[in-house]
Protein backbone atom coordinates (compact mmCIF):
# COMPACT_ATOMS: atom_id res chain seq x y z
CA UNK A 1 -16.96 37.42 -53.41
CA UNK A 2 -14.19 38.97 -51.43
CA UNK A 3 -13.11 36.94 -48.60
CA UNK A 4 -12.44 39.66 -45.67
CA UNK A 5 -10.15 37.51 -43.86
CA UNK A 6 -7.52 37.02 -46.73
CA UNK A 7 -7.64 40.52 -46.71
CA UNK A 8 -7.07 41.08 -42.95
CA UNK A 9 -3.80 38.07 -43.27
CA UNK A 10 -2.12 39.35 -46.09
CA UNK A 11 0.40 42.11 -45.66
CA UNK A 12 1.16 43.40 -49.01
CA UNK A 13 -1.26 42.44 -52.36
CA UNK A 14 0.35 43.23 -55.54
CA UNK A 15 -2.63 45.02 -58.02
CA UNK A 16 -2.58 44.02 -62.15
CA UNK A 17 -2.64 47.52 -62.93
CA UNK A 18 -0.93 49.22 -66.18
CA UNK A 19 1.62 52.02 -64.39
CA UNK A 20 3.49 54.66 -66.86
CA UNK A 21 6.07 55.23 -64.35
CA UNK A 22 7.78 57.68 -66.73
CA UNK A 23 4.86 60.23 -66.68
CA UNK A 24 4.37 59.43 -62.87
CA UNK A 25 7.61 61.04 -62.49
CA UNK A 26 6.94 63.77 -64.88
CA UNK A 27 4.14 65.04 -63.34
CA UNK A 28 5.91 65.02 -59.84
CA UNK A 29 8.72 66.67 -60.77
CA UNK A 30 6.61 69.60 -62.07
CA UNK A 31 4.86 69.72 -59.06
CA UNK A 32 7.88 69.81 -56.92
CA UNK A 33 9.40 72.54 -59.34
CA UNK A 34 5.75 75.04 -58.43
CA UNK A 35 4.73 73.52 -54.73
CA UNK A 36 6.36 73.04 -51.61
CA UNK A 37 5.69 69.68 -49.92
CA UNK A 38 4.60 70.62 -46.13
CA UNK A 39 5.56 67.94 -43.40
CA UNK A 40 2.79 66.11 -41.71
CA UNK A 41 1.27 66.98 -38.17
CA UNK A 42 0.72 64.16 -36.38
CA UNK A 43 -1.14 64.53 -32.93
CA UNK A 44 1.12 63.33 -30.49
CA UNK A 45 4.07 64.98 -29.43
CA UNK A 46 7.20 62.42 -29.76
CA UNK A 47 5.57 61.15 -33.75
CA UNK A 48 5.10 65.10 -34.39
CA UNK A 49 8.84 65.60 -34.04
CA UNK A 50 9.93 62.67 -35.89
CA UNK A 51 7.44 63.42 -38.73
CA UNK A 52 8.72 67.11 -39.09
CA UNK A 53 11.96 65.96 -40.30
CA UNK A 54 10.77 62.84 -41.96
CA UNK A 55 7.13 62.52 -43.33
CA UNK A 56 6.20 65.21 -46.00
CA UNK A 57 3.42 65.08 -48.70
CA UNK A 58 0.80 67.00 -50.71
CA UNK A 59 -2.86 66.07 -51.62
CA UNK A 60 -4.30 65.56 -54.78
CA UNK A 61 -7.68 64.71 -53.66
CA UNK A 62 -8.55 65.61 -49.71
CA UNK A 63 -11.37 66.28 -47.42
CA UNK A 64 -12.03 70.30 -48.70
CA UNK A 65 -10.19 70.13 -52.13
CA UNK A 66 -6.99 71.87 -50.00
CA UNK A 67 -3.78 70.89 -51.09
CA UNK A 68 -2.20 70.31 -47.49
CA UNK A 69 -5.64 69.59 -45.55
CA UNK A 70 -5.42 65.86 -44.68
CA UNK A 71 -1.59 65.95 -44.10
CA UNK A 72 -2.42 65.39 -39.69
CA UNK A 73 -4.13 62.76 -37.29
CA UNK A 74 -7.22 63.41 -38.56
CA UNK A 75 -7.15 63.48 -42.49
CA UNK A 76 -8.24 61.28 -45.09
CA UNK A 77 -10.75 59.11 -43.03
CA UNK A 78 -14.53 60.27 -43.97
CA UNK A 79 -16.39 59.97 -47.26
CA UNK A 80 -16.09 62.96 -48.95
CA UNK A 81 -13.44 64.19 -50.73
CA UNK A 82 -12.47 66.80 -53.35
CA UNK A 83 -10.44 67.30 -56.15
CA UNK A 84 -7.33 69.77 -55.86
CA UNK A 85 -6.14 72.46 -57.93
CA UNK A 86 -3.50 69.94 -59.18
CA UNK A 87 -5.83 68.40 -61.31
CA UNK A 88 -4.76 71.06 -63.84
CA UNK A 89 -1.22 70.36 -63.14
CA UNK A 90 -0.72 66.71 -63.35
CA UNK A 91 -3.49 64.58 -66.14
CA UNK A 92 -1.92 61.24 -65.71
CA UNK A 93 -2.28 61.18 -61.85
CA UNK A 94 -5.99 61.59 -61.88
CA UNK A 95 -6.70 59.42 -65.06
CA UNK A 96 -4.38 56.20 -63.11
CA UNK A 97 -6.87 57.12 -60.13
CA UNK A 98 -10.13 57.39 -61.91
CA UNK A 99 -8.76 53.53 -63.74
CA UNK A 100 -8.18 52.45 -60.10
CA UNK A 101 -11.72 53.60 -59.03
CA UNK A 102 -10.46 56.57 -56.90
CA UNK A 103 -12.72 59.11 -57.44
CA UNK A 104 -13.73 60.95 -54.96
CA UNK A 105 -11.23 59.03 -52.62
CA UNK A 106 -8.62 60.61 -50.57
CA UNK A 107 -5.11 60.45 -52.09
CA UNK A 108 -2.10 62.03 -51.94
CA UNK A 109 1.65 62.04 -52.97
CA UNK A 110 3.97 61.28 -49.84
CA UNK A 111 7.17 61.56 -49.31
CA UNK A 112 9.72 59.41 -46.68
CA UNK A 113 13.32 61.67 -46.07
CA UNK A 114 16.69 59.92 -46.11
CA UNK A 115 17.69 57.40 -43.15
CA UNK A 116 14.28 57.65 -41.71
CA UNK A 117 11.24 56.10 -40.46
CA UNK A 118 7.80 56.58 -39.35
CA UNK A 119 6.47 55.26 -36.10
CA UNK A 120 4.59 51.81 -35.60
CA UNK A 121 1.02 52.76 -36.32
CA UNK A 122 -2.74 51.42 -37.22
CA UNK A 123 -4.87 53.41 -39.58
CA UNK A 124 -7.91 51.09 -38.50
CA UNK A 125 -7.05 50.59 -35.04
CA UNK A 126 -6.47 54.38 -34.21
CA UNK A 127 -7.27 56.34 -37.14
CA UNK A 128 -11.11 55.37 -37.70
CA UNK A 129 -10.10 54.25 -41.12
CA UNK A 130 -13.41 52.17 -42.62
CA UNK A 131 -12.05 48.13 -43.49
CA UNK A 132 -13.83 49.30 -46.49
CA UNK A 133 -10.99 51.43 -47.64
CA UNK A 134 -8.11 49.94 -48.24
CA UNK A 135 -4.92 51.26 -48.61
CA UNK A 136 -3.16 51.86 -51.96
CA UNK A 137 0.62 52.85 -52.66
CA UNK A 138 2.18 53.04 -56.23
CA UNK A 139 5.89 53.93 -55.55
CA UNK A 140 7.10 56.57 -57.88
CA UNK A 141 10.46 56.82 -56.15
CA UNK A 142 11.87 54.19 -54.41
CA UNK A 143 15.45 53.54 -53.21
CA UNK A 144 16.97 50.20 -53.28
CA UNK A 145 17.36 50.06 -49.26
CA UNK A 146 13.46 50.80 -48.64
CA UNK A 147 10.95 48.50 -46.65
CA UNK A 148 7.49 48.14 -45.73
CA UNK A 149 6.78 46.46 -42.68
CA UNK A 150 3.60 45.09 -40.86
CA UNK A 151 3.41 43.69 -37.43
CA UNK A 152 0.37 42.07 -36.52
CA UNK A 153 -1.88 43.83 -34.65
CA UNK A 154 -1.77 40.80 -31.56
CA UNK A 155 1.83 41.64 -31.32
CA UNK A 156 1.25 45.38 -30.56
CA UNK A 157 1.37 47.13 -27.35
CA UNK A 158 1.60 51.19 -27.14
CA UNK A 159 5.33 51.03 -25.53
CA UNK A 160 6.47 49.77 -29.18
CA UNK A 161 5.63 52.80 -31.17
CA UNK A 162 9.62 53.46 -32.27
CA UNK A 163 10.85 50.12 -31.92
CA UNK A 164 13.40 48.96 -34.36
CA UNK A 165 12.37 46.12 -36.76
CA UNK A 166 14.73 43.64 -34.87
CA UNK A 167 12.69 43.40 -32.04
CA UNK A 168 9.53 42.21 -33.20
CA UNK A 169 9.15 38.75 -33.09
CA UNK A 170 6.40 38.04 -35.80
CA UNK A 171 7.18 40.98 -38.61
CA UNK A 172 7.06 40.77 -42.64
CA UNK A 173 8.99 43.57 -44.21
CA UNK A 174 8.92 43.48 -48.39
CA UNK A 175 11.04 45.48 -50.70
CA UNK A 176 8.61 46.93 -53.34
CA UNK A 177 8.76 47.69 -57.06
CA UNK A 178 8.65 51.06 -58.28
CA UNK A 179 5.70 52.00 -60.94
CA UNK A 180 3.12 48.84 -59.31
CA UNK A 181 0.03 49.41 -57.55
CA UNK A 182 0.03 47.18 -54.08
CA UNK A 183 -2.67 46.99 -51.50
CA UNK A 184 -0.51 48.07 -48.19
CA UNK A 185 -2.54 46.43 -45.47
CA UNK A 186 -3.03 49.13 -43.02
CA UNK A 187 -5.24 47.01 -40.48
CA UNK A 188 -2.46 45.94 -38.88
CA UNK A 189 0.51 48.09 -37.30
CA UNK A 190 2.78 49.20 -39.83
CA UNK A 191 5.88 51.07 -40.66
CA UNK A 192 8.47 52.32 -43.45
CA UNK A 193 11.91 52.41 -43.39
CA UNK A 194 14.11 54.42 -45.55
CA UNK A 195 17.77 53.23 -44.87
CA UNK A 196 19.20 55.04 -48.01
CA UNK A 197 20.50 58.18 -48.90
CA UNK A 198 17.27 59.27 -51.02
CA UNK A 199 13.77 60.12 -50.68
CA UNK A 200 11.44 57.96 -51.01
CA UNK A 201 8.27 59.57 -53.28
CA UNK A 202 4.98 57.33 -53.64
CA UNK A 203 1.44 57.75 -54.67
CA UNK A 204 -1.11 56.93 -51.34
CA UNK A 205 -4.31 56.04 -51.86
CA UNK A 206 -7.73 55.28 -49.74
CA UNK A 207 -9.71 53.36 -52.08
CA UNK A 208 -13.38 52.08 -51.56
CA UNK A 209 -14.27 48.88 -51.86
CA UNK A 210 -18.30 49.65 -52.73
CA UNK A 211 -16.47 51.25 -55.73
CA UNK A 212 -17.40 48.61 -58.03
CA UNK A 213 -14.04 48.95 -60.36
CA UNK A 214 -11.97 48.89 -57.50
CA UNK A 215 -14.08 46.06 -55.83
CA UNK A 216 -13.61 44.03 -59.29
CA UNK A 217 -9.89 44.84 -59.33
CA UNK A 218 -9.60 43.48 -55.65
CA UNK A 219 -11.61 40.37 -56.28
CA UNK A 220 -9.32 39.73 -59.80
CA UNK A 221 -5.89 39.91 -57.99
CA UNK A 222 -7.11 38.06 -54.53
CA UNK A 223 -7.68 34.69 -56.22
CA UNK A 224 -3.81 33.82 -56.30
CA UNK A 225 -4.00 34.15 -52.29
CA UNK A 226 -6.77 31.87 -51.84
């Protein structure tokens, strides 16, 4: 069984998943070549500026099959989800989700612009994200100077939304590896930060752990924390 507090402690679980990171970036290129990527709303005022220069993406499977519908405050949180007309675009996306058990999950291909962040933020704390959905990111793109970050969540008070890395106290940050699948524990308050000159592209994924495949994936790659 899955022990949920090694899964609230750990930031960052790496997933024993087969990528084809050359057909990953195949199949985004061609979709960058026919579709615009459209820049997330966020609901508050300050993140909605920051996130209209630096937070962009497009959905592959979201709440009414749209291609741009869970890109605000509100997306990607309820049970129901739909395929999107990239389905015909892009095979080997939706066959590495259906192997991760994803149908039917909300997922979508984001993208982080040079020398930029996003803000501190909680997708269980303030997003009504079910602990049963965890969060999955396979990095398609990912510049050398890139990091994930998680604070935890007794370290976080409202007045810290932009702060810098340097002044948390208790932070992990990790460097990732493009083309593996990593549980990105969203539980706590968390943040990317792109300090290169590139974008950063990766695949984002709510996956459900009463998905059996994905619960037995989970379970397989959680004994090395124990």
């Amino acid at each position: 069984m899955i022990n949920p507090d090694i899964l609230r402690k750990k930031s960052i679980i790496e997933l024993d998943v087969e990528v084809n990171l050359e057909k990953l970036l195949q199949e985004y290129n061609a979709i960058e070549k026919k579709y615009s990527l459209e820049y997330y709303k966020a609901k508050q005022w300050g993140v909605r500026k920051k996130y209209a220069r630096s937070w962009s993406g497009i959905c592959l499977i979201s709440t009414d099959g749209g291609l741009y519908t869970d890109l605000n405050g509100d997306g990607g949180t309820g049970d129901v989800a739909y395929d999107t007309e990239l389905k015909d675009q892009c095979p080997y996306f939706y066959q590495l989700i259906q192997e991760l058990g994803g149908k039917n999950c909300h997922t979508r291909i984001m993208k982080l612009s040079p020398k930029e962040s996003l803000v501190w933020h909680s997708h269980v704390q303030e997003f009504d994200q079910d602990e049963r959905r965890l969060t999955v990111q396979i990095p398609i793109i990912l510049p050398k100077h890139c990091e994930y970050c998680i604070v935890d969540k007794d370290e976080w008070k409202w007045y810290k939304r932009f702060y810098p890395r340097s002044w948390f106290k208790n932070i992990e940050c990790k460097r990732l590896e493009a083309g593996k699948a990593y549980i990105f524990n969203t539980y706590h308050y968390h943040n990317v930060f792109n300090d290169s000159n590139e974008y950063r592209v990766t695949l984002m994924m709510y996956l459900d752990l009463r998905n059996p495949k994905f619960y037995n994936l989970v379970e397989k790659n959680l004994k090395g924390y124990e």
